[in-house]
C-alpha atoms as a PDB file:
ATOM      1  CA  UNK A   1      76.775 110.793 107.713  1.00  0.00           C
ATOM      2  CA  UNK A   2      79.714 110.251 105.395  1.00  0.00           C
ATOM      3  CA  UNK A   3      81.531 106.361 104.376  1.00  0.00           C
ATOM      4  CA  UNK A   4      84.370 107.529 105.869  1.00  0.00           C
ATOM      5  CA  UNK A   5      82.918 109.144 108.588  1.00  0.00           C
ATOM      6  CA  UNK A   6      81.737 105.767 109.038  1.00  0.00           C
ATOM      7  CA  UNK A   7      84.598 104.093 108.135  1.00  0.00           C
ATOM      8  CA  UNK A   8      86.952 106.276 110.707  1.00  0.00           C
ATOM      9  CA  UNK A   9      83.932 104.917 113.485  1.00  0.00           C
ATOM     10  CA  UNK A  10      84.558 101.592 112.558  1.00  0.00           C
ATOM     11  CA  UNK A  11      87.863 101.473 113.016  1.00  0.00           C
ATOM     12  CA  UNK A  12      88.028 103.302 116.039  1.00  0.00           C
ATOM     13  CA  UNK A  13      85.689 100.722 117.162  1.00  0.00           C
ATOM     14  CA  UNK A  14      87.651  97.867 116.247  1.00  0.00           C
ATOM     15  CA  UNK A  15      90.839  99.130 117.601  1.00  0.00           C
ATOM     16  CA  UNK A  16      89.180  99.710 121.121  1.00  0.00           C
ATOM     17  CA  UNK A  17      87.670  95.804 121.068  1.00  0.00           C
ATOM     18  CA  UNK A  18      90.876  94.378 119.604  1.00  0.00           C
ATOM     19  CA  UNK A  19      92.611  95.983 122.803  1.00  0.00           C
ATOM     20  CA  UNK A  20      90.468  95.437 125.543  1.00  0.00           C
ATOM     21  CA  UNK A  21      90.189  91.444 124.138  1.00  0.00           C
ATOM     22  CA  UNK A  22      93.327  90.329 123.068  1.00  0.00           C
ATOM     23  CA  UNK A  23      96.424  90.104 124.138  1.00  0.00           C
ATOM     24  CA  UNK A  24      99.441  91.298 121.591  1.00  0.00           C
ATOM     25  CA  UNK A  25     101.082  89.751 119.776  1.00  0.00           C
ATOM     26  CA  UNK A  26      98.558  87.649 119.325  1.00  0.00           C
ATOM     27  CA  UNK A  27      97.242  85.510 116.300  1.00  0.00           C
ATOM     28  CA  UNK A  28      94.311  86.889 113.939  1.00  0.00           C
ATOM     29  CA  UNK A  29      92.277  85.339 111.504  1.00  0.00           C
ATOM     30  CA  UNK A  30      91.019  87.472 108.795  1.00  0.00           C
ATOM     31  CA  UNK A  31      87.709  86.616 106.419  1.00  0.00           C
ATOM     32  CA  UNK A  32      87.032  88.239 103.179  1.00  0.00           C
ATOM     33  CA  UNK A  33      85.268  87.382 100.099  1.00  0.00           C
ATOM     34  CA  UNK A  34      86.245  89.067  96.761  1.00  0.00           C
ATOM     35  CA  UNK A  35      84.601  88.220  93.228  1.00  0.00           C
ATOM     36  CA  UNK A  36      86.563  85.291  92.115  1.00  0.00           C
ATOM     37  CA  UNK A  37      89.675  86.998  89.674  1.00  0.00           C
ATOM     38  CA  UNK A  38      93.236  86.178  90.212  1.00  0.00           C
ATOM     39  CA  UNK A  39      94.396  89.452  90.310  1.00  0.00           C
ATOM     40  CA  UNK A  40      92.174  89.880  93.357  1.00  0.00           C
ATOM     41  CA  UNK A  41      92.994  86.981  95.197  1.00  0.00           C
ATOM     42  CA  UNK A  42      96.952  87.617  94.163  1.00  0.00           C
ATOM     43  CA  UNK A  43      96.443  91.319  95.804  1.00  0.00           C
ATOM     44  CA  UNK A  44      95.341  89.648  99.101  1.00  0.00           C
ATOM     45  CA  UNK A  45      97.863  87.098  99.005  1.00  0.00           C
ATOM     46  CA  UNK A  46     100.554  89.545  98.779  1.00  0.00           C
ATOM     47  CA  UNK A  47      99.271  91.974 101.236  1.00  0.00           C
ATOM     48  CA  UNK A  48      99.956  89.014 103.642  1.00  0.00           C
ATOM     49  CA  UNK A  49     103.451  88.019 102.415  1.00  0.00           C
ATOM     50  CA  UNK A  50     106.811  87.275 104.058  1.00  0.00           C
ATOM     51  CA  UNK A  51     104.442  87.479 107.578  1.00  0.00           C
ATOM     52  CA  UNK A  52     104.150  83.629 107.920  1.00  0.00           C
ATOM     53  CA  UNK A  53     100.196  83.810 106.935  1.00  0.00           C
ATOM     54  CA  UNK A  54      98.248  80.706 106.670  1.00  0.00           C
ATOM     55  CA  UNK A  55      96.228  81.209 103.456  1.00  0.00           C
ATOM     56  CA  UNK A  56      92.874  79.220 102.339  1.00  0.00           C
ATOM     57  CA  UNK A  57      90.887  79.814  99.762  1.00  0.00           C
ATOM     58  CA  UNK A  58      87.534  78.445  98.498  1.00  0.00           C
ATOM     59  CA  UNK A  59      85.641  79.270  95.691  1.00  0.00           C
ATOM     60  CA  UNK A  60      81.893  79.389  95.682  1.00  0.00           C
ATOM     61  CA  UNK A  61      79.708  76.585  94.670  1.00  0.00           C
ATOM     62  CA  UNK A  62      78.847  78.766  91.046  1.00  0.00           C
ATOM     63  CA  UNK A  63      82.314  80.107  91.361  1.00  0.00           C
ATOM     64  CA  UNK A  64      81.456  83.522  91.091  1.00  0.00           C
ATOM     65  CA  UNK A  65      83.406  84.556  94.881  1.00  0.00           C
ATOM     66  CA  UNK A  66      85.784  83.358  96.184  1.00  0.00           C
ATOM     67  CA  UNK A  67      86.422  83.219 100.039  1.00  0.00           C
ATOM     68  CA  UNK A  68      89.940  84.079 101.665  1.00  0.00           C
ATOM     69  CA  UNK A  69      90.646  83.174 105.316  1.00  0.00           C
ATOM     70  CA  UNK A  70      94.318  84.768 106.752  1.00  0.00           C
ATOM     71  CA  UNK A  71      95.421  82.973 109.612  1.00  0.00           C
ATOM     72  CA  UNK A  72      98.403  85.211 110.760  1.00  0.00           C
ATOM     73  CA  UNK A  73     100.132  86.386 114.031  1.00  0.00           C
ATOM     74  CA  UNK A  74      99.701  90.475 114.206  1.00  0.00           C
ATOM     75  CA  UNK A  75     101.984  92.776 116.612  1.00  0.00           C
ATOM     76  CA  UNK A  76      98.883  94.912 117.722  1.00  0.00           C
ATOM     77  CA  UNK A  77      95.154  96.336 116.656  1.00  0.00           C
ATOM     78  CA  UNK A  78      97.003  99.152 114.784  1.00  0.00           C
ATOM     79  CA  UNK A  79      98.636  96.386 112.449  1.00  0.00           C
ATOM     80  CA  UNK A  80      95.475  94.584 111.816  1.00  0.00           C
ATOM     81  CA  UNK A  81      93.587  97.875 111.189  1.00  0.00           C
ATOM     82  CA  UNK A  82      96.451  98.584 108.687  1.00  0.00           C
ATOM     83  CA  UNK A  83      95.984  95.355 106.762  1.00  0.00           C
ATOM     84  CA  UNK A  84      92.320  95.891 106.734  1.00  0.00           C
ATOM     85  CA  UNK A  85      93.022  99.299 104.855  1.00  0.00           C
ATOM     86  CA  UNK A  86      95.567  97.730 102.509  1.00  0.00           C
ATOM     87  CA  UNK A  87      93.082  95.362 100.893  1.00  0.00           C
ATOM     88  CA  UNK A  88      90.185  97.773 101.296  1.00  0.00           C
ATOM     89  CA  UNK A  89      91.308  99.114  97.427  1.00  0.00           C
ATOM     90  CA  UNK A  90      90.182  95.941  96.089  1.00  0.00           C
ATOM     91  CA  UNK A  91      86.951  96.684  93.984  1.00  0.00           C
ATOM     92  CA  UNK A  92      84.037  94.432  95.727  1.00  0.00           C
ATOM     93  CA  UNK A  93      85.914  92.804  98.912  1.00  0.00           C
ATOM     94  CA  UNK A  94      83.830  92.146 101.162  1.00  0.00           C
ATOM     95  CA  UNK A  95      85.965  91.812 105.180  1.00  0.00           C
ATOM     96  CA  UNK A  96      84.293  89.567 107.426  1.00  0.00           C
END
């Protein structure tokens, strides 16, 4: 089986939870960890900008990651799976 086969399951997956638990709008909270460069953490910030995102960040205890929690109010599934595949360009992000 393919990654994006894989991927595509995933997402069809989340979508389906995402509707059948929450009601939309609603507010999300996204998790990811990235290696710890600016340019990274910029990409995510931006991704999340002019939405009224809550943004913390927390580097690791050897600094090497750094850990990015979006707390942010989201229309519907569609728009979170959206920002999901936004940051998903970012070499070594882990989502959460």
């Amino acid at each position: 089986m393919s990654t994006d086969k894989k991927t595509k399951e995933f997402y069809i997956s989340l979508k389906e939870k995402l509707s059948n638990d929450t009601l939309w709008p609603s507010d999300y909270l996204f998790k990811f960890i990235v290696p710890t460069h600016k340019d990274k953490v910029v990409h995510i910030e931006n991704t999340f900008n002019n939405l009224g995102a809550v943004i913390h960040t927390r580097a690791s205890s050897k600094g090497n990651y750094t850990s990015i929690s979006v707390q942010v109010k989201m229309k519907n599934p569609d728009a979170v799976i959206e920002k999901y595949l936004e940051v998903s360009i970012i070499e070594g992000i882990i989502s959460l």
